[in-house]
PDB file of N, CA and C in Angstrom:
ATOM      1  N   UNK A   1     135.227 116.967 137.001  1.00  0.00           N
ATOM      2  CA  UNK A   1     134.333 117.608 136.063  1.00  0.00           C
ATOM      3  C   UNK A   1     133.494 118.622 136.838  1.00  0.00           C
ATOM      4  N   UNK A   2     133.305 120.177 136.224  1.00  0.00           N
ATOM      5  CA  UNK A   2     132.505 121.053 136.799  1.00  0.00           C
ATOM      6  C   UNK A   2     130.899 120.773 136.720  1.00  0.00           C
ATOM      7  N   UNK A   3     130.336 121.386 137.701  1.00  0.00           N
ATOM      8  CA  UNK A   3     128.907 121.052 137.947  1.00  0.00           C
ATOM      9  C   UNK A   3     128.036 121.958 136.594  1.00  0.00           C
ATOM     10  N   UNK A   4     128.903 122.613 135.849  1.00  0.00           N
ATOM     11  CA  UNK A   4     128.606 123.272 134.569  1.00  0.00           C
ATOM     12  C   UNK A   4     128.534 122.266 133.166  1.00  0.00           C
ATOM     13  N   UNK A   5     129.829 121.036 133.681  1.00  0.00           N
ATOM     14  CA  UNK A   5     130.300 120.438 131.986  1.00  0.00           C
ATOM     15  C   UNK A   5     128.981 119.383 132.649  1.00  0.00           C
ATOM     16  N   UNK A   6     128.853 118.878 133.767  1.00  0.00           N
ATOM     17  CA  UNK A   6     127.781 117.844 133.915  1.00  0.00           C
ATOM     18  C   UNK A   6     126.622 118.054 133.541  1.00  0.00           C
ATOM     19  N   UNK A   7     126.034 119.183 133.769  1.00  0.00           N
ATOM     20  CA  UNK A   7     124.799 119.637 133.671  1.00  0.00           C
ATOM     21  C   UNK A   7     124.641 119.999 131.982  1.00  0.00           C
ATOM     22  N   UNK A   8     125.599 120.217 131.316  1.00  0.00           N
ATOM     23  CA  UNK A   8     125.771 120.360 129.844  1.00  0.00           C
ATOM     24  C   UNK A   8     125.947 119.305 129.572  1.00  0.00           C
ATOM     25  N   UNK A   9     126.259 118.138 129.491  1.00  0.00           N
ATOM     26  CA  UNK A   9     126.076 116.739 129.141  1.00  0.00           C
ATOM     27  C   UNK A   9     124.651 115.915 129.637  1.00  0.00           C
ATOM     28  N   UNK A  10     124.471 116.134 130.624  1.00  0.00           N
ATOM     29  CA  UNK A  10     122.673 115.520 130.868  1.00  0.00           C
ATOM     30  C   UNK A  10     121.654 116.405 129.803  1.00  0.00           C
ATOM     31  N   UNK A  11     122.047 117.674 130.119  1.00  0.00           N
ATOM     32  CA  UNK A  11     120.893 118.662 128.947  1.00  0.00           C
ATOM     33  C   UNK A  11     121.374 117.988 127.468  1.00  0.00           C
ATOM     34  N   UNK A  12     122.106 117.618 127.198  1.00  0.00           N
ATOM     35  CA  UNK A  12     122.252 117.377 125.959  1.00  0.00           C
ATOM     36  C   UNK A  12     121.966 115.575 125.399  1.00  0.00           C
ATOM     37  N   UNK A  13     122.136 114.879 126.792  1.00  0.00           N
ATOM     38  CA  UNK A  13     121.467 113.266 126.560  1.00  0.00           C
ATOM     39  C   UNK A  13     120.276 113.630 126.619  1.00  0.00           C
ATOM     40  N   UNK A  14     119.512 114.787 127.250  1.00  0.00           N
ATOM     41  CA  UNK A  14     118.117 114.694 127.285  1.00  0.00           C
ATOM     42  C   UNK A  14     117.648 115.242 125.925  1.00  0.00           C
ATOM     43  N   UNK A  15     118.193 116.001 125.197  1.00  0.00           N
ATOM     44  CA  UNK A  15     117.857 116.412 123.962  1.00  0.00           C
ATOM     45  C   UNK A  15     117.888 115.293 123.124  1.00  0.00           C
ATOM     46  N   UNK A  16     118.863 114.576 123.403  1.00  0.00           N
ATOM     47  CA  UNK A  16     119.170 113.172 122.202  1.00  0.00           C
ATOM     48  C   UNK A  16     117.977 112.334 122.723  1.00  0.00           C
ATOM     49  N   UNK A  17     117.692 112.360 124.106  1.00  0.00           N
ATOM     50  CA  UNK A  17     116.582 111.351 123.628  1.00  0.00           C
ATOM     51  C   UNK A  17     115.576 111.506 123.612  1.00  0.00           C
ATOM     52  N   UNK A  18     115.219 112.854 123.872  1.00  0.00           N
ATOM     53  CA  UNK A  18     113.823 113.464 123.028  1.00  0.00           C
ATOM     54  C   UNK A  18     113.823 113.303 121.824  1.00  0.00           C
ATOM     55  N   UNK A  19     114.850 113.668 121.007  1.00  0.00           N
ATOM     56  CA  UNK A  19     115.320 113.907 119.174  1.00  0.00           C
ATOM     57  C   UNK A  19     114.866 112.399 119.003  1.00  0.00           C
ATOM     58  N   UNK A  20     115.203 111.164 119.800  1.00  0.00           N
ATOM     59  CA  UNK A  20     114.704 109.952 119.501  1.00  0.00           C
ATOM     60  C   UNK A  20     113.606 109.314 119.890  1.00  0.00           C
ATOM     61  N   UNK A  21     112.934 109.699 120.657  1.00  0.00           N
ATOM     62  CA  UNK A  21     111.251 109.526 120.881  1.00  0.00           C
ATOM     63  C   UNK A  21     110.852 110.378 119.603  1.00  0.00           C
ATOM     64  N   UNK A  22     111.213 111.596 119.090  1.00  0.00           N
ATOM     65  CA  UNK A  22     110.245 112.033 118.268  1.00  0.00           C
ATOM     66  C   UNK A  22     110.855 111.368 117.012  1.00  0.00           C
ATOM     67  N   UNK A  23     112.038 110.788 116.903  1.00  0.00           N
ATOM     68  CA  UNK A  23     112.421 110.001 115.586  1.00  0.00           C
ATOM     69  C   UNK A  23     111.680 108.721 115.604  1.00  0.00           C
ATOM     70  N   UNK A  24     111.213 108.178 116.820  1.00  0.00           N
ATOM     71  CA  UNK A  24     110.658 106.467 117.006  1.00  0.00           C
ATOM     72  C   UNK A  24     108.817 107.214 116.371  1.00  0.00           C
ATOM     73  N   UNK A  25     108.388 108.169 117.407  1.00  0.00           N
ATOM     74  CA  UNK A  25     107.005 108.128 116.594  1.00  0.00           C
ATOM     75  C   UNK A  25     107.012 108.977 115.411  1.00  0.00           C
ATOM     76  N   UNK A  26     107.899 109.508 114.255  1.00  0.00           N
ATOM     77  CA  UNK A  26     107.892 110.057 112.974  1.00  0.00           C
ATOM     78  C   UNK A  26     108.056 108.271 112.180  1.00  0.00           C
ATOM     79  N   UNK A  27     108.842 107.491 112.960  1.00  0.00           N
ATOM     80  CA  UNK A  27     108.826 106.066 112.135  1.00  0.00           C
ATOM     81  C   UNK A  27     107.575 105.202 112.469  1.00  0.00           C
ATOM     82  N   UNK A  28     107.132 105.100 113.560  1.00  0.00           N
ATOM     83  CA  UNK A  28     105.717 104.329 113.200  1.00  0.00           C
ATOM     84  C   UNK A  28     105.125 104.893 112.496  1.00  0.00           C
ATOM     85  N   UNK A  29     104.545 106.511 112.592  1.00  0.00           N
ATOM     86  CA  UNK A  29     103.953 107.424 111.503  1.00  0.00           C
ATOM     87  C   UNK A  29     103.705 106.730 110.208  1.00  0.00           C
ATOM     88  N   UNK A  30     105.017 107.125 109.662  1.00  0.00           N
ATOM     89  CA  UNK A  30     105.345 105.911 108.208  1.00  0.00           C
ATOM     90  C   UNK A  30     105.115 105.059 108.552  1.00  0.00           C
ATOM     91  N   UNK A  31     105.531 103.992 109.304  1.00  0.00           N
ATOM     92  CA  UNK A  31     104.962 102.676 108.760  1.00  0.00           C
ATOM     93  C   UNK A  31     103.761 102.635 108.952  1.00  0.00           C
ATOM     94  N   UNK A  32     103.086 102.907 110.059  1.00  0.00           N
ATOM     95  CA  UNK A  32     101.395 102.914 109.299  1.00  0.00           C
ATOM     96  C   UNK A  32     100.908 103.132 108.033  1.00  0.00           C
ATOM     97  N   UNK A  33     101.011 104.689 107.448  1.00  0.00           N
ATOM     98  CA  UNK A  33     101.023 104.790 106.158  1.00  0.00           C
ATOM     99  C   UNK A  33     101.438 103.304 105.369  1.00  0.00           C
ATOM    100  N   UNK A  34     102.399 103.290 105.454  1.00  0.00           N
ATOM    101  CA  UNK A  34     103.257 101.927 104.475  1.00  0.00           C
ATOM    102  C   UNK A  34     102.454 100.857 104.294  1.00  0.00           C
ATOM    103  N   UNK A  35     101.620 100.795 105.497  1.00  0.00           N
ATOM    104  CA  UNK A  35     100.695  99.759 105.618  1.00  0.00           C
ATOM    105  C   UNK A  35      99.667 100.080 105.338  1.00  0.00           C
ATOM    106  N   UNK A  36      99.337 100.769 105.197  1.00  0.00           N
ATOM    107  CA  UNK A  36      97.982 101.311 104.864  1.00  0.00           C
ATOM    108  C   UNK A  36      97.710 101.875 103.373  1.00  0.00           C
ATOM    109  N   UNK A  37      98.842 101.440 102.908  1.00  0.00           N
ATOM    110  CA  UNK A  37      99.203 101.946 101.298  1.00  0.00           C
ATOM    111  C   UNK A  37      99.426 100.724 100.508  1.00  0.00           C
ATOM    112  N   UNK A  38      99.798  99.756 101.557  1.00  0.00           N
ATOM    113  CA  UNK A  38     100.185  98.498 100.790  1.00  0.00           C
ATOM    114  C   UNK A  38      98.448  97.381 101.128  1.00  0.00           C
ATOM    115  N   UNK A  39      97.822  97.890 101.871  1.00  0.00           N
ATOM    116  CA  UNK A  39      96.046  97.228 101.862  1.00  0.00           C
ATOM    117  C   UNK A  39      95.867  98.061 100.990  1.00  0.00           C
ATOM    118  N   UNK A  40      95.616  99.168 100.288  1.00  0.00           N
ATOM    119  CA  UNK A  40      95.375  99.730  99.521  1.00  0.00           C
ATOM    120  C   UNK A  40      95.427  99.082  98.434  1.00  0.00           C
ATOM    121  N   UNK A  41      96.716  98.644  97.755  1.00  0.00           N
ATOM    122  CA  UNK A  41      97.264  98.208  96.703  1.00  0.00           C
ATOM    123  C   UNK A  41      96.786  96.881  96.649  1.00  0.00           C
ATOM    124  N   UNK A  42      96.374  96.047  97.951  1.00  0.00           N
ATOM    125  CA  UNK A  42      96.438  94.827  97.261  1.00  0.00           C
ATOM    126  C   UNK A  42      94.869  94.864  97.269  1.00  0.00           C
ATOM    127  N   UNK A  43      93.711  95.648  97.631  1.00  0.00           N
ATOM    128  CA  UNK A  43      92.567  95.841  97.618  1.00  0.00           C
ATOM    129  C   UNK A  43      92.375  96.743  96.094  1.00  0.00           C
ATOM    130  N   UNK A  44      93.258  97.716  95.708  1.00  0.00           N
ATOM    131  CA  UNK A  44      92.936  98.029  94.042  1.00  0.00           C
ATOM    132  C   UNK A  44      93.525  96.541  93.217  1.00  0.00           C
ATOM    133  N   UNK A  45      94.815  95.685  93.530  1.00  0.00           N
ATOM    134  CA  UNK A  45      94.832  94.561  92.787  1.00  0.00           C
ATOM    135  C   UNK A  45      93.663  93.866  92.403  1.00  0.00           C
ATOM    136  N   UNK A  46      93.114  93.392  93.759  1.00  0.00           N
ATOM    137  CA  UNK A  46      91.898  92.159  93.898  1.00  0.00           C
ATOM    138  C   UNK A  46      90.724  92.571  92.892  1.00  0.00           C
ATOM    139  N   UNK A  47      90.586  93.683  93.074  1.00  0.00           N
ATOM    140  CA  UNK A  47      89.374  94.887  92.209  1.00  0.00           C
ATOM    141  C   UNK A  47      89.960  94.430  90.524  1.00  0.00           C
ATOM    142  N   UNK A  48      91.256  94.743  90.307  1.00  0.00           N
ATOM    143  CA  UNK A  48      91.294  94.670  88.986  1.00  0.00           C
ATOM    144  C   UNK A  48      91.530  93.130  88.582  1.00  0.00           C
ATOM    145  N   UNK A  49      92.181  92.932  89.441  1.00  0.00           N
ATOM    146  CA  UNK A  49      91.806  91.483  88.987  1.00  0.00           C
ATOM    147  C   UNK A  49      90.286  90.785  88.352  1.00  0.00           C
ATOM    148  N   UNK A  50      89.764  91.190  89.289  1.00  0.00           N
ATOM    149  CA  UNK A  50      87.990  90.806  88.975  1.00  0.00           C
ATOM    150  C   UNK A  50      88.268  90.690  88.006  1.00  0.00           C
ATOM    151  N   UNK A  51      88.193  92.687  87.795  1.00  0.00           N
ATOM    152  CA  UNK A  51      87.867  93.573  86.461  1.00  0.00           C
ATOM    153  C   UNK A  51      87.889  92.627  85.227  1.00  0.00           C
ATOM    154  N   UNK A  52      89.638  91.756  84.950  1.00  0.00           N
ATOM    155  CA  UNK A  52      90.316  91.622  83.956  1.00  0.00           C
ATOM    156  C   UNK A  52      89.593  90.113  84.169  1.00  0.00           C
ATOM    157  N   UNK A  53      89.217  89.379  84.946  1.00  0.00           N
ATOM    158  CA  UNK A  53      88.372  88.082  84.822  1.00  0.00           C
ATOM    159  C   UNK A  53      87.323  88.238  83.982  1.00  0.00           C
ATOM    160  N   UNK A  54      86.224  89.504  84.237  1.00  0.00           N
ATOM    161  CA  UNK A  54      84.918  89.322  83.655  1.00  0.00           C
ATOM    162  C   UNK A  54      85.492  90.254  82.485  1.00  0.00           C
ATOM    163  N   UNK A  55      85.962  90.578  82.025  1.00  0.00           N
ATOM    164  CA  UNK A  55      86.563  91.008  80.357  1.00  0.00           C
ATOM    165  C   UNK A  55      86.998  90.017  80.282  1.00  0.00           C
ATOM    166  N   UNK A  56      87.568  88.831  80.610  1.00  0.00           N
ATOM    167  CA  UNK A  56      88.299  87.410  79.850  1.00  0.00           C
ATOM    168  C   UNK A  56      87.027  86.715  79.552  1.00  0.00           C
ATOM    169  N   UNK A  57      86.196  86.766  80.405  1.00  0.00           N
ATOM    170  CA  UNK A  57      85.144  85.743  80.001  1.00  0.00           C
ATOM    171  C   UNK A  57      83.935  86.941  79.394  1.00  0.00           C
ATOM    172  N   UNK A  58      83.894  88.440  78.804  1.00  0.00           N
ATOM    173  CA  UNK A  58      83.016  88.499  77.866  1.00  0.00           C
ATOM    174  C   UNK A  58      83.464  88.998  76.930  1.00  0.00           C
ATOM    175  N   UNK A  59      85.183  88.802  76.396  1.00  0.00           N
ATOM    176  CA  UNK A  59      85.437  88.368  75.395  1.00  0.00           C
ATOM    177  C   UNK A  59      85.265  87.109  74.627  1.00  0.00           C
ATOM    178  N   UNK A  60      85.158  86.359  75.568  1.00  0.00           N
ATOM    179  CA  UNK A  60      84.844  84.811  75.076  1.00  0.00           C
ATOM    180  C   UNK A  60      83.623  84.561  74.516  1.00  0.00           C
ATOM    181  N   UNK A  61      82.570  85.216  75.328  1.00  0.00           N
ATOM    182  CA  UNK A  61      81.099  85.291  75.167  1.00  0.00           C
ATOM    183  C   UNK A  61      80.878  85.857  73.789  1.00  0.00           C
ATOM    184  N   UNK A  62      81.553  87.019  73.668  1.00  0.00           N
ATOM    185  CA  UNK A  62      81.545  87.897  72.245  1.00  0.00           C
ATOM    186  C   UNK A  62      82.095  87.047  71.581  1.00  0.00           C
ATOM    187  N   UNK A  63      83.273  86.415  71.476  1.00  0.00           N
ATOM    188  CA  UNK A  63      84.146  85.239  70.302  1.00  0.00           C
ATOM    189  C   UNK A  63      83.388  84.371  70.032  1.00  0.00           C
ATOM    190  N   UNK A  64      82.573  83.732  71.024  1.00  0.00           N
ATOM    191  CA  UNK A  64      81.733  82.542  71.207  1.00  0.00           C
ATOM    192  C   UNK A  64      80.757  82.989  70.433  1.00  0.00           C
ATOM    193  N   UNK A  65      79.838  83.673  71.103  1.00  0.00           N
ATOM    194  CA  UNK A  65      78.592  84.416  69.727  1.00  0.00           C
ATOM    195  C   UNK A  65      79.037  84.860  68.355  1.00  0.00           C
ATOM    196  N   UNK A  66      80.173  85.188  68.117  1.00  0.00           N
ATOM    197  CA  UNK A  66      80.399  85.613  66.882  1.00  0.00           C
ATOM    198  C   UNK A  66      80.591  84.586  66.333  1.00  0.00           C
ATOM    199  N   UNK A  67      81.566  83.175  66.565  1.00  0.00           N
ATOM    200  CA  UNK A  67      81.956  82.351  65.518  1.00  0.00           C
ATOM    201  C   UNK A  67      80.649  81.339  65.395  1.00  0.00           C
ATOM    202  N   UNK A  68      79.573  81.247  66.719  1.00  0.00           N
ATOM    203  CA  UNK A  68      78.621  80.840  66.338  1.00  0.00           C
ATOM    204  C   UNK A  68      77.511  81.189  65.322  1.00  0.00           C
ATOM    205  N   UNK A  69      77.261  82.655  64.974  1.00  0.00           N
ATOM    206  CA  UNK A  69      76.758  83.069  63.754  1.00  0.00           C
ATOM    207  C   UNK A  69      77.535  83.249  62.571  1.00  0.00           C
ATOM    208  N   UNK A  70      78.873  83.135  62.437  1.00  0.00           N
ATOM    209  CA  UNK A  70      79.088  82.991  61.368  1.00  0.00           C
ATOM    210  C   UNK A  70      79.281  81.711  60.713  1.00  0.00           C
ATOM    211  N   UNK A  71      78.797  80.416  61.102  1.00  0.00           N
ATOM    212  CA  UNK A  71      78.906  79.355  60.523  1.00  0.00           C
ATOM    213  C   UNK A  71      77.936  79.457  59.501  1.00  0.00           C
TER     214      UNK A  71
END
């Protein structure tokens, strides 16, 4: 093999594994995001959850007061 085809095969493993260091940190990238989207979600859940607790119990309050004055 010429000292031309060698040197064209190392330049080109070195490109591949640059192309894959910058493919490894474009994928943590995302997964941070991913993670940071999915605390998101379960921090707007917990929130609505509340939400839909204290509307269960002042619908009740309202049902409760109402059927109590209409006796």
């Amino acid at each position: 093999m010429s000292e031309e085809v060698v040197n064209s095969q190392v330049q080109s493993l070195l490109n591949t594994k640059a192309k894959i260091k910058a493919d490894i940190a474009n994928a943590e990238e995302f997964n941070k995001a991913v993670e940071d989207t999915i605390k998101n979600l379960k921090k707007s859940t917990d929130e609505l959850k509340e939400k839909r607790d204290k509307l269960k119990k002042d619908i009740k309050e309202l049902i409760d007061f109402y059927c109590a004055h209409m006796k």
